[in-house]
C-alpha atoms as a PDB file:
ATOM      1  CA  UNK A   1     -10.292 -47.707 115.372  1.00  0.00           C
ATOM      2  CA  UNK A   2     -13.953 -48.892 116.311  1.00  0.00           C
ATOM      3  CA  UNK A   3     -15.935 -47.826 119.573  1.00  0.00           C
ATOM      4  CA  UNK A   4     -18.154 -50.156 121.036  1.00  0.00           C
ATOM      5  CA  UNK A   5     -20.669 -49.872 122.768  1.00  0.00           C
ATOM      6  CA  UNK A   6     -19.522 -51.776 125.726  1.00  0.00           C
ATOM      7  CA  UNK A   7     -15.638 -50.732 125.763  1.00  0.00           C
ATOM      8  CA  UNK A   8     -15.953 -47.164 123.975  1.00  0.00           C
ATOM      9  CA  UNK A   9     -15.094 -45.482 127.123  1.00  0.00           C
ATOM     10  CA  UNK A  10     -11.788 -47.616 128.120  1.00  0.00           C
ATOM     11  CA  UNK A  11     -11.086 -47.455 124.139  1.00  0.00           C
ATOM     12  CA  UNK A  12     -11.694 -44.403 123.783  1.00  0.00           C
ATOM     13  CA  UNK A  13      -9.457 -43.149 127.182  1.00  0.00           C
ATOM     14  CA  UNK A  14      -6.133 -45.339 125.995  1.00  0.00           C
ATOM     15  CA  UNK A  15      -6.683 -44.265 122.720  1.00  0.00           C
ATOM     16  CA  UNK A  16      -7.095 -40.176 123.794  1.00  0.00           C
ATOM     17  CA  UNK A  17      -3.884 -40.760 126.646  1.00  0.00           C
ATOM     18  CA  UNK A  18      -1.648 -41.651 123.188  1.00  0.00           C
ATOM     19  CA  UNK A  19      -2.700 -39.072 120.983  1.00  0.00           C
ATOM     20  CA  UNK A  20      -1.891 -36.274 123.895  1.00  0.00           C
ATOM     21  CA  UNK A  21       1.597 -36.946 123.806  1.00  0.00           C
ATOM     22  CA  UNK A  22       1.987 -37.549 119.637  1.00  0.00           C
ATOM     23  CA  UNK A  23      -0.522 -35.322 118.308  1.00  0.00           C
ATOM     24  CA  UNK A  24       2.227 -34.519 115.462  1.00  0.00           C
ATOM     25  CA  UNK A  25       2.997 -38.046 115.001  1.00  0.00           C
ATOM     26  CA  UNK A  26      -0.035 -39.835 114.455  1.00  0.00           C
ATOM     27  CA  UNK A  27      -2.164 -37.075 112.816  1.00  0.00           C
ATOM     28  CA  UNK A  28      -4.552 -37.343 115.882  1.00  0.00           C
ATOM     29  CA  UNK A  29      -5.762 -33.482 116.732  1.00  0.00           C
ATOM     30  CA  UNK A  30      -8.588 -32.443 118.683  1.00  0.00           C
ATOM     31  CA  UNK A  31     -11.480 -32.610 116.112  1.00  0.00           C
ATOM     32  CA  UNK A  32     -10.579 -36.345 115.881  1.00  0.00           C
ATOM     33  CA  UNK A  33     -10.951 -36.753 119.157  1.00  0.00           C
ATOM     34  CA  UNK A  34     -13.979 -34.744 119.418  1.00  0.00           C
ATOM     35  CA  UNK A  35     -15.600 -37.122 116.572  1.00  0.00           C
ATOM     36  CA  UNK A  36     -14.518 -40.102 118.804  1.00  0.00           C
ATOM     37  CA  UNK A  37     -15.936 -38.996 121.746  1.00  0.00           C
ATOM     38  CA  UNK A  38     -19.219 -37.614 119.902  1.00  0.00           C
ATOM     39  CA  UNK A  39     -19.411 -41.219 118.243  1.00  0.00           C
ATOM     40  CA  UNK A  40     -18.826 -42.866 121.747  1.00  0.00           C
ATOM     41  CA  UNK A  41     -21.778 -40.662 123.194  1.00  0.00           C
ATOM     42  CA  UNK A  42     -23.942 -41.521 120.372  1.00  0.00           C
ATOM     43  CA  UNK A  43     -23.425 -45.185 120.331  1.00  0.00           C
ATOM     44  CA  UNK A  44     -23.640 -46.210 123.771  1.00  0.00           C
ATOM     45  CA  UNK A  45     -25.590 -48.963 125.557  1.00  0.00           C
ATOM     46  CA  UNK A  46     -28.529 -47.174 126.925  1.00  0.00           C
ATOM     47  CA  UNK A  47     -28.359 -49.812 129.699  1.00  0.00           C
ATOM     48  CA  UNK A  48     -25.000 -49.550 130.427  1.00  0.00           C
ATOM     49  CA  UNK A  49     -24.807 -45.488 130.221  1.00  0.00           C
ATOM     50  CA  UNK A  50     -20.846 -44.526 130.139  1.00  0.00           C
ATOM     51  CA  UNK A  51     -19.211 -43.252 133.240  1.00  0.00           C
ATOM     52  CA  UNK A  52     -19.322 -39.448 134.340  1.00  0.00           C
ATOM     53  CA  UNK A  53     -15.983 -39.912 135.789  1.00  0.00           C
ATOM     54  CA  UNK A  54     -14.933 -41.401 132.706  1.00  0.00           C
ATOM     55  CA  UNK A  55     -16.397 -38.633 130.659  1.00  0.00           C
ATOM     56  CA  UNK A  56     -14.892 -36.345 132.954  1.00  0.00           C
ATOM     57  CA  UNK A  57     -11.816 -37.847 132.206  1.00  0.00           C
ATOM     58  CA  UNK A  58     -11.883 -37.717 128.498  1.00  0.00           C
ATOM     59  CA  UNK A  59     -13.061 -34.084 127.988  1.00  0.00           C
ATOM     60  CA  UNK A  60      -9.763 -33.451 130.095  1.00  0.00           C
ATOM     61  CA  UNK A  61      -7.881 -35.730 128.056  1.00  0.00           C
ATOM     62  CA  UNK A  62      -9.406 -33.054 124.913  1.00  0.00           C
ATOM     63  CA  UNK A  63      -8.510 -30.045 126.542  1.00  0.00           C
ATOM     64  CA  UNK A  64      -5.024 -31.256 126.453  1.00  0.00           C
ATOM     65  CA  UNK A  65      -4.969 -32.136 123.290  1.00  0.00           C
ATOM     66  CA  UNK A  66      -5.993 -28.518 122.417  1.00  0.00           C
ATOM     67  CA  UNK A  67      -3.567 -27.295 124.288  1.00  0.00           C
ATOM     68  CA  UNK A  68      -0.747 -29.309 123.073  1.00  0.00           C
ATOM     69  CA  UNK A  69      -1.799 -28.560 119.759  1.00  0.00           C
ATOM     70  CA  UNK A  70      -1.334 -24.720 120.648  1.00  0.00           C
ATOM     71  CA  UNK A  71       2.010 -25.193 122.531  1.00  0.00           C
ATOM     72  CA  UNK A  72       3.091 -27.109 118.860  1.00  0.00           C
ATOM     73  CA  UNK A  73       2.155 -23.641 116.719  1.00  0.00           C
ATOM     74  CA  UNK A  74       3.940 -21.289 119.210  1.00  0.00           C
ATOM     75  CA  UNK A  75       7.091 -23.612 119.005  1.00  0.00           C
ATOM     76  CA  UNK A  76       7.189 -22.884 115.214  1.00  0.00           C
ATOM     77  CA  UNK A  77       6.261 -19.483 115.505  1.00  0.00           C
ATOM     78  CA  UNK A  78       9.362 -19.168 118.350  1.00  0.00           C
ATOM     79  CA  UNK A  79      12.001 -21.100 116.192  1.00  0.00           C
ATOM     80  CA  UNK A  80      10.722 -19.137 113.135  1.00  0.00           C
ATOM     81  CA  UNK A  81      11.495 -15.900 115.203  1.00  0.00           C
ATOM     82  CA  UNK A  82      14.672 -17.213 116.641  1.00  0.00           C
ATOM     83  CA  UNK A  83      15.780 -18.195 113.070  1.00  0.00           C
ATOM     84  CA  UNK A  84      15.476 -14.425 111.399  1.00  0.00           C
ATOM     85  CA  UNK A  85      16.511 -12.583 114.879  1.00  0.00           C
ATOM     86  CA  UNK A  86      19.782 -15.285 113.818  1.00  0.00           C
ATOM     87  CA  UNK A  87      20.179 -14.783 110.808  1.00  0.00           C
ATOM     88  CA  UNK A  88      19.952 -10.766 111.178  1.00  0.00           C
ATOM     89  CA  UNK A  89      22.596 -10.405 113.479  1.00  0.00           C
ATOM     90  CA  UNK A  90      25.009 -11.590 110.785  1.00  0.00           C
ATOM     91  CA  UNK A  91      24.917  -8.514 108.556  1.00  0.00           C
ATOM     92  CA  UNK A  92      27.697  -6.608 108.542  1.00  0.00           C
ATOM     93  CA  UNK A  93      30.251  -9.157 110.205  1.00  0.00           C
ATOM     94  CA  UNK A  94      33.341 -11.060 108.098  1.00  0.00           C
ATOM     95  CA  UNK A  95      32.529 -14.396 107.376  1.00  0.00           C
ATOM     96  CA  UNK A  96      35.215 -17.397 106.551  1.00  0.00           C
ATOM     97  CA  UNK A  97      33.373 -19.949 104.839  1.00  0.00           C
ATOM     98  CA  UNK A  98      34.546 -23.257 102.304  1.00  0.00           C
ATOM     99  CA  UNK A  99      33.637 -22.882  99.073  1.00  0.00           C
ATOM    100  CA  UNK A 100      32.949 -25.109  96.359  1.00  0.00           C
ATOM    101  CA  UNK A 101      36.576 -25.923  95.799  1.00  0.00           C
ATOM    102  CA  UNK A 102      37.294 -26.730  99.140  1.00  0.00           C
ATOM    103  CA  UNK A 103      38.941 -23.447  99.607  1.00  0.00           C
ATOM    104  CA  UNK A 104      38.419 -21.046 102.822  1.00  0.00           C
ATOM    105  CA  UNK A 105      36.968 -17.624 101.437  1.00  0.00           C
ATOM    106  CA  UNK A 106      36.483 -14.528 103.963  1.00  0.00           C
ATOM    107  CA  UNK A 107      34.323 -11.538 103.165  1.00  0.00           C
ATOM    108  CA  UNK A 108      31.582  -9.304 104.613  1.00  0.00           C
ATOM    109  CA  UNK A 109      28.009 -10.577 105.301  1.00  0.00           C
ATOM    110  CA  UNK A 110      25.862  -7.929 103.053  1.00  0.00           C
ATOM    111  CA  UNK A 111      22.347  -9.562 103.750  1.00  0.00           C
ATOM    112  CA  UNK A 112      21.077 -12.911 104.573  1.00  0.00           C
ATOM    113  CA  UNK A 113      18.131 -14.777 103.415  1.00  0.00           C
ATOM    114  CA  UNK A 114      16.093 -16.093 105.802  1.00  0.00           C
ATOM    115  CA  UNK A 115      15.325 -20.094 105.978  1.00  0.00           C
ATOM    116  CA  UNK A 116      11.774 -21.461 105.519  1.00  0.00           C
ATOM    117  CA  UNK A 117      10.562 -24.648 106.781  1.00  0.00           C
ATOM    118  CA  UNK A 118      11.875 -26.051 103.627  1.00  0.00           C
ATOM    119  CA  UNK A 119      15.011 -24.258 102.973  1.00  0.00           C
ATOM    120  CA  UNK A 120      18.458 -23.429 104.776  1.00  0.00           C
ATOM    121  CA  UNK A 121      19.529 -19.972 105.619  1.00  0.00           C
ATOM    122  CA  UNK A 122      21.790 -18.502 103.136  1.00  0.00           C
ATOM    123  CA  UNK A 123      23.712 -15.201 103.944  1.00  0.00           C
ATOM    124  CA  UNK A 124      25.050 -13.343 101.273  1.00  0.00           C
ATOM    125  CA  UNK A 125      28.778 -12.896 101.486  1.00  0.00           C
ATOM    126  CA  UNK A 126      30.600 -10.955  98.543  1.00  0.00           C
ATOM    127  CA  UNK A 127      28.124 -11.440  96.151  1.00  0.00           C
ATOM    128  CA  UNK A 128      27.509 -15.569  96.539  1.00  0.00           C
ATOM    129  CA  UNK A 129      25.108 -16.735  98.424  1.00  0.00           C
ATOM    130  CA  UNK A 130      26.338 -18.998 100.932  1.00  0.00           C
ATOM    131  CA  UNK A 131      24.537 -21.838 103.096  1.00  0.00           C
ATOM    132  CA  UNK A 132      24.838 -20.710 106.532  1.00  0.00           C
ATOM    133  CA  UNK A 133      25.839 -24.175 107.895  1.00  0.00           C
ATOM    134  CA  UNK A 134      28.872 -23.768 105.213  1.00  0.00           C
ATOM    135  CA  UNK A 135      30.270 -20.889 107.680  1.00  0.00           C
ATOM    136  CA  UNK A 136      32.964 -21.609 109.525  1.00  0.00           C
ATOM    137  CA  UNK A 137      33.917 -19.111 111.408  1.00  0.00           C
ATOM    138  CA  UNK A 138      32.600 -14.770 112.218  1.00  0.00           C
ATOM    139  CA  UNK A 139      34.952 -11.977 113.107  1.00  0.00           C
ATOM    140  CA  UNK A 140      32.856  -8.437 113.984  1.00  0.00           C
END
């Protein structure tokens, strides 16, 4: 995207009231919207000065951004939590799972690894480890 002299300002303010809500989505985070509004400042029509209220406007617009931004890392550090605190309480319960054959196998939860960002949780049930989203059913 270009900022013009003239239109920077209403550019820049539709462009900054997108990225708010998809910050994840379109790879737009606060230091690009900090450069934007730096280049806007620095290429302006020294005639036609931008508007406070406008500017006003936009450094709002950047605090949200921030703070979206921070809401976004909390969420994954939450649903990281959430995910061992999960996967935790398993230990020690019998598990009925299918295994490879097709065949329902019961046995006792020894340990479970925890899932990554990447990975599923696996819990470790006699001896195999076991995708947790292959369990079908938990008796204490």
């Amino acid at each position: 995207m270009t900022v013009t002299a003239t239109s920077g300002a209403t550019s820049l303010s539709a462009m900054a009231g997108s990225a708010s809500t998809s910050v994840g989505d379109s790879g737009m985070d606060k230091d690009t919207f900090l450069k934007l509004l730096v280049a806007q400042m620095k290429y302006q029509d020294p005639e036609k000065p931008a508007d406070s209220g406008a500017l006003v406007t936009q450094t709002a617009t950047y605090s949200q951004v921030e703070a979206l931004q921070k809401l976004s890392e909390q969420n994954a550090s939450i649903i990281a939590m959430q995910r061992a605190s999960s996967a935790g309480a398993l230990v020690g319960k019998n598990a009925t799972y299918v295994g490879e054959d097709g065949v329902a196998v019961t046995g006792l939860v020894s340990s479970v690894i925890i899932a990554t960002d990447t990975t599923e949780a696996h819990a470790v049930i006699n001896g195999a480890s076991v995708p947790v989203g292959r369990i079908t059913a938990f008796t204490a």
